[in-house]
C-alpha atoms as a PDB file:
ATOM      1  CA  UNK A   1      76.832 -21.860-109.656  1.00  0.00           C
ATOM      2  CA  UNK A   2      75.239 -25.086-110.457  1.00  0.00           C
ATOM      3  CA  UNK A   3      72.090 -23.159-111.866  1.00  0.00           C
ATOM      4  CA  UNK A   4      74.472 -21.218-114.579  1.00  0.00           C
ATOM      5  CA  UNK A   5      76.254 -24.277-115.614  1.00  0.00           C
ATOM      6  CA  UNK A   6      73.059 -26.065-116.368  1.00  0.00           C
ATOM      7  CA  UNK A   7      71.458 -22.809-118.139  1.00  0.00           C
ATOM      8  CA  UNK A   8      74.506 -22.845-120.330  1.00  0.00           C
ATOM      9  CA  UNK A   9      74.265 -26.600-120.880  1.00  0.00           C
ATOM     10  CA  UNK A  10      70.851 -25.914-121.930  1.00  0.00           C
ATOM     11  CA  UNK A  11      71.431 -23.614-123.924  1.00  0.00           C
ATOM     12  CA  UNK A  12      74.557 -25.079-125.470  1.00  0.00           C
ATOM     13  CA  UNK A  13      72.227 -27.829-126.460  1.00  0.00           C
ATOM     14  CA  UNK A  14      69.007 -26.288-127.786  1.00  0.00           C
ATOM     15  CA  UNK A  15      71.612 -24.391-130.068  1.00  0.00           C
ATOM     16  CA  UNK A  16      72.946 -27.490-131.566  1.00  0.00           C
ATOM     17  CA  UNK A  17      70.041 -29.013-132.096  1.00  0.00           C
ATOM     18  CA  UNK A  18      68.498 -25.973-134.131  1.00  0.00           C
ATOM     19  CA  UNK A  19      71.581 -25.916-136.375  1.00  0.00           C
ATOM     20  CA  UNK A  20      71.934 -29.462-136.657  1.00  0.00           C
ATOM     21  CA  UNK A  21      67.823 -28.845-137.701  1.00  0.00           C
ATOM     22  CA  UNK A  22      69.061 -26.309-140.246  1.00  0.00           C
ATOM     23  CA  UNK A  23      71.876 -28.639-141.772  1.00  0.00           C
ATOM     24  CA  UNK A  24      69.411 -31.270-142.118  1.00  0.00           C
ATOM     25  CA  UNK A  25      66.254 -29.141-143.395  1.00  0.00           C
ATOM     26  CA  UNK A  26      68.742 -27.763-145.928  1.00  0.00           C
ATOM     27  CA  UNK A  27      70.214 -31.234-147.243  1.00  0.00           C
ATOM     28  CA  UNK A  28      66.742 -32.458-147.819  1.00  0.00           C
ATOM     29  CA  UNK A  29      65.566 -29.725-149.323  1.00  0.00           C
ATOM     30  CA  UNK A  30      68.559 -29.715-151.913  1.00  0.00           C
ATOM     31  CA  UNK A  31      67.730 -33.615-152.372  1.00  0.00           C
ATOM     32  CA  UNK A  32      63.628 -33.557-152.111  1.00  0.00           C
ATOM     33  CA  UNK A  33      62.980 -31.095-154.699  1.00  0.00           C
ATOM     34  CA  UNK A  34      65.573 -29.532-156.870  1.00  0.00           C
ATOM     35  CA  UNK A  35      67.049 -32.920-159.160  1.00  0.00           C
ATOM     36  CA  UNK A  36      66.270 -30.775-162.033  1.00  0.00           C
ATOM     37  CA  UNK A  37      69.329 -28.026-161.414  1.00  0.00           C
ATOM     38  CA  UNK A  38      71.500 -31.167-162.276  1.00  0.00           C
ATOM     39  CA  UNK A  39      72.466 -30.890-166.383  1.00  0.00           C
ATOM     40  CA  UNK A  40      74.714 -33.966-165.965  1.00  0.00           C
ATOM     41  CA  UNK A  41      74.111 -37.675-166.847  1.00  0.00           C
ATOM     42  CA  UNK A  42      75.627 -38.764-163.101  1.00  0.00           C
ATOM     43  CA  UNK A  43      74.610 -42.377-164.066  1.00  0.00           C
ATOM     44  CA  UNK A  44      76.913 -42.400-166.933  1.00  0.00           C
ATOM     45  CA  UNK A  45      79.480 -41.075-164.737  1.00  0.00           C
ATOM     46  CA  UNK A  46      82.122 -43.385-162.732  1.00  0.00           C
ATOM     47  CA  UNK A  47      82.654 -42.831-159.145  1.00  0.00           C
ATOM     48  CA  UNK A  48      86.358 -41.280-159.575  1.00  0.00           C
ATOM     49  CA  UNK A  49      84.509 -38.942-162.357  1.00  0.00           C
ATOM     50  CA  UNK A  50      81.877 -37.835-159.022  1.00  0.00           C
ATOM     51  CA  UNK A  51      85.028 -37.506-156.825  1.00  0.00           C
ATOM     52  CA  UNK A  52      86.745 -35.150-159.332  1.00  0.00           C
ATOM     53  CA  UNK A  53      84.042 -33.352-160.379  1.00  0.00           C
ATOM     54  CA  UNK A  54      82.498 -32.909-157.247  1.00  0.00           C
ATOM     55  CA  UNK A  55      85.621 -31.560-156.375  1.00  0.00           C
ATOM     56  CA  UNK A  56      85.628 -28.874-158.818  1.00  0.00           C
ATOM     57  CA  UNK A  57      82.177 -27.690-158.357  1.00  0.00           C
ATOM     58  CA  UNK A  58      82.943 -27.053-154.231  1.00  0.00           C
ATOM     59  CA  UNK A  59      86.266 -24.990-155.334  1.00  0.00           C
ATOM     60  CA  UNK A  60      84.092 -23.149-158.024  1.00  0.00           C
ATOM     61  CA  UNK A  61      81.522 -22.687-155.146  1.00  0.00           C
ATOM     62  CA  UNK A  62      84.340 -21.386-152.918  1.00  0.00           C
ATOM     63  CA  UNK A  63      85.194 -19.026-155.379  1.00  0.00           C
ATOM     64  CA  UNK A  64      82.247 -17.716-156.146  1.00  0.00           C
ATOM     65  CA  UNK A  65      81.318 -17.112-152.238  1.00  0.00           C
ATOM     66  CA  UNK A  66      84.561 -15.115-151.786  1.00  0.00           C
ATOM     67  CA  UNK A  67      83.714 -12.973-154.517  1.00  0.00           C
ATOM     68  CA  UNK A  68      80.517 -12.524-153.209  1.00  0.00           C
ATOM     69  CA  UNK A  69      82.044 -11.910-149.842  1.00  0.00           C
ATOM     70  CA  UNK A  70      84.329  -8.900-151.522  1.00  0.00           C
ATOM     71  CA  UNK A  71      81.003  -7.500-152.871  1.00  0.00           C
ATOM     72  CA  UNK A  72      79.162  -7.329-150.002  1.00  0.00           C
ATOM     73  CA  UNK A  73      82.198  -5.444-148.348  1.00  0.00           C
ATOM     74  CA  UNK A  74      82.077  -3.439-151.137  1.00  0.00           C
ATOM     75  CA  UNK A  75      78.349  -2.098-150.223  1.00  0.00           C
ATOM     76  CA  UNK A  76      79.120  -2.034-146.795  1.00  0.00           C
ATOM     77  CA  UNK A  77      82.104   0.567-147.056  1.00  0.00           C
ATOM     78  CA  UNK A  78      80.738   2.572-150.061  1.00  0.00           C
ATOM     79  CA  UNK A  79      76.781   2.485-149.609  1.00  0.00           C
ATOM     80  CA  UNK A  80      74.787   3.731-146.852  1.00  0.00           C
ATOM     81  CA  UNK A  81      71.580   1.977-147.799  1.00  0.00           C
ATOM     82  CA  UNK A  82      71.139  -0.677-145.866  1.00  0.00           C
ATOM     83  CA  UNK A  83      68.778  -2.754-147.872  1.00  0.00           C
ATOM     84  CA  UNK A  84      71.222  -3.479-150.553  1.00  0.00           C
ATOM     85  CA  UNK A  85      73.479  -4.260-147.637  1.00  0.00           C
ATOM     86  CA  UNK A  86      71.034  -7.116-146.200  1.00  0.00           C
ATOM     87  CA  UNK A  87      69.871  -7.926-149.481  1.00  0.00           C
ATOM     88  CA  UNK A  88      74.092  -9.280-150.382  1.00  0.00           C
ATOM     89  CA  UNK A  89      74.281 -10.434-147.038  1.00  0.00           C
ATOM     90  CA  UNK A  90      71.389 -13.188-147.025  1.00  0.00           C
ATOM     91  CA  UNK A  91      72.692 -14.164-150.421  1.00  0.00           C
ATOM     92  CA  UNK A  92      76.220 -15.014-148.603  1.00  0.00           C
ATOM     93  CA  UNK A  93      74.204 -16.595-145.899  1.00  0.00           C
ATOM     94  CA  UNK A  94      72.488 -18.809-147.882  1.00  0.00           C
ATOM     95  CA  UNK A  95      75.465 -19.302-149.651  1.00  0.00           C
ATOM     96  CA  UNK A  96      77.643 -20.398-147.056  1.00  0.00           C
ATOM     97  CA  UNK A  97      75.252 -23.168-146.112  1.00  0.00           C
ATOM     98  CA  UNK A  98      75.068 -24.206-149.399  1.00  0.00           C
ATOM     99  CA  UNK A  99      79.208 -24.540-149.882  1.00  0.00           C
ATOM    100  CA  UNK A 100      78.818 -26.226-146.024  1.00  0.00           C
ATOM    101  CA  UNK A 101      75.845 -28.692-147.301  1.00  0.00           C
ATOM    102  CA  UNK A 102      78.380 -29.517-150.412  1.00  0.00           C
ATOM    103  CA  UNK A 103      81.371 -30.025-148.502  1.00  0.00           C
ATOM    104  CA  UNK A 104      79.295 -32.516-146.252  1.00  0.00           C
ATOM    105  CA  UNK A 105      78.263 -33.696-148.947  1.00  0.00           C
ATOM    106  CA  UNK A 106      81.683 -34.410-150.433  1.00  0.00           C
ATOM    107  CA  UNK A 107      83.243 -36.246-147.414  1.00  0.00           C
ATOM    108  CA  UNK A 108      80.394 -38.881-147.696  1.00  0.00           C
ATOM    109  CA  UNK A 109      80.732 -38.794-151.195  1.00  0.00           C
ATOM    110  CA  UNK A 110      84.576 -40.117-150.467  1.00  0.00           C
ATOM    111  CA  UNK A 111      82.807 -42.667-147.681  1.00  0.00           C
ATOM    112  CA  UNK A 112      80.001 -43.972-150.804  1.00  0.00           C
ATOM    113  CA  UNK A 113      82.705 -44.521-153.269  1.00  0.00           C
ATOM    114  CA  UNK A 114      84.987 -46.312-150.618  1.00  0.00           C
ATOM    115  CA  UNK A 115      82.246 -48.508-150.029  1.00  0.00           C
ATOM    116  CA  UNK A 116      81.046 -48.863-153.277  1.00  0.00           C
ATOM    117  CA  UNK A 117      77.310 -47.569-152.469  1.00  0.00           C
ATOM    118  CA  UNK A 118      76.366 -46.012-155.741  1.00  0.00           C
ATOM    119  CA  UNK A 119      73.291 -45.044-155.060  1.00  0.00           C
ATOM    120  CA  UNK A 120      74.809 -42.730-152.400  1.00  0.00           C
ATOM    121  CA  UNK A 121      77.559 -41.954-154.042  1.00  0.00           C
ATOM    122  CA  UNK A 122      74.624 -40.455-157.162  1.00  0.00           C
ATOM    123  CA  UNK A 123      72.895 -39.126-154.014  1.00  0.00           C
ATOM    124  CA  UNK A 124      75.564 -37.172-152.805  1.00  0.00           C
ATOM    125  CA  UNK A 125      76.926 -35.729-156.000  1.00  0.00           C
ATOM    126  CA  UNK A 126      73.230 -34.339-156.617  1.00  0.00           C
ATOM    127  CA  UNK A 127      73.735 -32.233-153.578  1.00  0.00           C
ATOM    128  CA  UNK A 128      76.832 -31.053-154.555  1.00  0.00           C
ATOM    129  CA  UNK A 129      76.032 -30.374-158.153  1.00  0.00           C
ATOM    130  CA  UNK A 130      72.500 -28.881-156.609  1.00  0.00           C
ATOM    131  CA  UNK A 131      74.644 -26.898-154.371  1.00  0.00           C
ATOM    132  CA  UNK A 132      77.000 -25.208-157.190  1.00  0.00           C
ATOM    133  CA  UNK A 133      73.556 -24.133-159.472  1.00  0.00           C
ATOM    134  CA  UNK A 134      71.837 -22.539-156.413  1.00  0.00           C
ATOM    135  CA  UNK A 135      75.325 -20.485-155.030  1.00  0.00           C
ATOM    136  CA  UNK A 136      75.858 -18.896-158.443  1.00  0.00           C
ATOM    137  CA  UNK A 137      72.132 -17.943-158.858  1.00  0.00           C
ATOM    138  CA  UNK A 138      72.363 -16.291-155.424  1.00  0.00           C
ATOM    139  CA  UNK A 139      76.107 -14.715-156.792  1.00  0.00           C
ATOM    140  CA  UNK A 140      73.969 -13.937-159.840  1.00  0.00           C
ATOM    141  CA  UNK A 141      71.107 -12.808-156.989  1.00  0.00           C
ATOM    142  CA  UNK A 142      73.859 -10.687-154.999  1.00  0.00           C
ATOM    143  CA  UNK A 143      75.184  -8.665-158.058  1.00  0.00           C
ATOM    144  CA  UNK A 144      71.326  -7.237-158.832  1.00  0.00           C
ATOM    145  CA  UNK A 145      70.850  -6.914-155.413  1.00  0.00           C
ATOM    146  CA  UNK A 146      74.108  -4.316-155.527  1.00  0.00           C
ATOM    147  CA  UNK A 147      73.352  -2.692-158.856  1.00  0.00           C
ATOM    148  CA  UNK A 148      76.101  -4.135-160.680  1.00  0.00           C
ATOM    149  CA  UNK A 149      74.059  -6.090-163.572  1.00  0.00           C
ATOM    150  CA  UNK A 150      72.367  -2.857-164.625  1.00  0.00           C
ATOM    151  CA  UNK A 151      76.041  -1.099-165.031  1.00  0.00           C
ATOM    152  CA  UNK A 152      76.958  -0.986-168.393  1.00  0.00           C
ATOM    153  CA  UNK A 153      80.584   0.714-169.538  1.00  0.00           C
ATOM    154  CA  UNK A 154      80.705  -0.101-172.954  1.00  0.00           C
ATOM    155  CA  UNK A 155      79.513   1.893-175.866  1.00  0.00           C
ATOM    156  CA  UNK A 156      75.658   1.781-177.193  1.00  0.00           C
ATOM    157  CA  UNK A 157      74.985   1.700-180.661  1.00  0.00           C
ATOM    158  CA  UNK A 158      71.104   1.962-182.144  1.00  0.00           C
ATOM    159  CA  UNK A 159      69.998  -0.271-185.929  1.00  0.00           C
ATOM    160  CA  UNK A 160      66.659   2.081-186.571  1.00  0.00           C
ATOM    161  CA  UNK A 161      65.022  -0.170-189.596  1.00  0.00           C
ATOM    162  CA  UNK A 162      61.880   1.199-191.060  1.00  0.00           C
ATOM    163  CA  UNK A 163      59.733  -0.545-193.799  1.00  0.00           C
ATOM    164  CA  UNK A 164      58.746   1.001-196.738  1.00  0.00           C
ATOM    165  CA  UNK A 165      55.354   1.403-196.251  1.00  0.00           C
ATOM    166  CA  UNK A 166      55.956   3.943-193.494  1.00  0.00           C
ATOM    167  CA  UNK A 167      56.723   6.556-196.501  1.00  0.00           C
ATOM    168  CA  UNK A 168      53.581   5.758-198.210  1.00  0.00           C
ATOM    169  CA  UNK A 169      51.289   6.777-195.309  1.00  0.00           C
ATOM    170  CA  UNK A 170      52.816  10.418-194.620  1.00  0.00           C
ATOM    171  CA  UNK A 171      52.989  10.804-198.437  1.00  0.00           C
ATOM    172  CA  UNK A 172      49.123  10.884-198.366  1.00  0.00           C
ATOM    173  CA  UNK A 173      47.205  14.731-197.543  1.00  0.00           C
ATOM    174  CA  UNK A 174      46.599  15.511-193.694  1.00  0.00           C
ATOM    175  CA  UNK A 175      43.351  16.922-194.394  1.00  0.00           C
ATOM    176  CA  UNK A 176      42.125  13.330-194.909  1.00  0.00           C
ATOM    177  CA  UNK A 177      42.672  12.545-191.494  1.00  0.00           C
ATOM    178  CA  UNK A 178      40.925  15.595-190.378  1.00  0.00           C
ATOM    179  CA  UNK A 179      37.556  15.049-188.339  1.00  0.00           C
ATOM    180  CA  UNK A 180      35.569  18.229-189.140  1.00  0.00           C
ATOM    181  CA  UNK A 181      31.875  17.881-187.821  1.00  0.00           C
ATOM    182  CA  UNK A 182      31.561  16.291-184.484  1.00  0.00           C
ATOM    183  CA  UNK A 183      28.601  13.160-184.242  1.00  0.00           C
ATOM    184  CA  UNK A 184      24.809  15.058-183.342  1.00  0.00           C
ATOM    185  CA  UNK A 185      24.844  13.198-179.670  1.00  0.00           C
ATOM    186  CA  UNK A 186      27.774  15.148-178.161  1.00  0.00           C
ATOM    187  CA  UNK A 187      26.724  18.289-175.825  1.00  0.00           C
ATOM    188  CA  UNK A 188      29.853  20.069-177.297  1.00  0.00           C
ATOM    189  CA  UNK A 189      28.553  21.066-180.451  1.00  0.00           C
END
């Protein structure tokens, strides 16, 4: 009995640590390399500005995820091919730890401003705002993944323009063109 309480202790633990690993890994990545997702001027911004637009962006990110969610449901009940089906499902994934790295991200953005940090408080904002670009590129992601960007309902309508000096070659004689003695160094003639 004692041997299967510490195996599951054990166990317990090495899976905490590996997604406390991933958490971490996928913070840092978010801060190390991707600054340039962020369109905003977050040093012009106040601190109450971060708060409510950080806000925003993890609601929009919510949003986006559950429609994401309803798609991949979507190709689970009316497809059978299952690589479209893991293709929206590691979008969701990766969205989901995105919306969970935000929402971290958030409550120490509320800790920054309460303590007046701004350099946190601009450091956690970039992950959030980070966060929102990369969950609608993978919503973006999803929807080609399913088919749905290359469905088009609406009616097509072709603009053929031709210059004028299309008419002015056919208007010439066809004979002109006409190649009637084939060079001496071929072995067809």
């Amino acid at each position: 009995m004692i041997k299967y309480t510490s195996l599951v202790l054990a166990l317990q633990f090495v899976g905490a640590t590996a997604v406390w690993a991933q958490d971490t890994a996928a913070s840092e990545g978010i801060a190390a390399g991707d600054v340039s997702l962020v369109d905003e001027n977050i040093d012009a911004m106040s601190n109450a500005e971060k708060l409510s637009r950080g806000a925003d962006k993890i609601k929009q990110m919510r949003g986006t995820l559950a429609q994401t969610n309803k798609m991949l449901e979507n190709v689970r009940s009316q497809d059978e091919d299952i690589i479209r089906v893991n293709c929206v499902n590691e979008k969701v994934a990766s969205m989901k730890g995105f919306v969970k790295v935000a929402e971290q991200s958030y409550t120490s953005l509320n800790g920054a401003v309460s303590a007046k940090d701004d350099g946190a408080a601009k450091h956690h904002y970039t992950l959030i705002s980070v966060g929102g670009e990369k969950v609608r590129t993978l919503a973006s992601e999803a929807a080609l993944c399913t088919g749905e960007e290359m469905r088009f309902t609406g009616t097509t309508e072709i603009n053929v323009e031709t210059p004028d000096t299309v008419d002015d070659f056919f208007d010439e004689p066809a004979d002109v063109f006409l190649v009637t003695d084939l060079p001496e160094l071929t072995p067809y003639q």
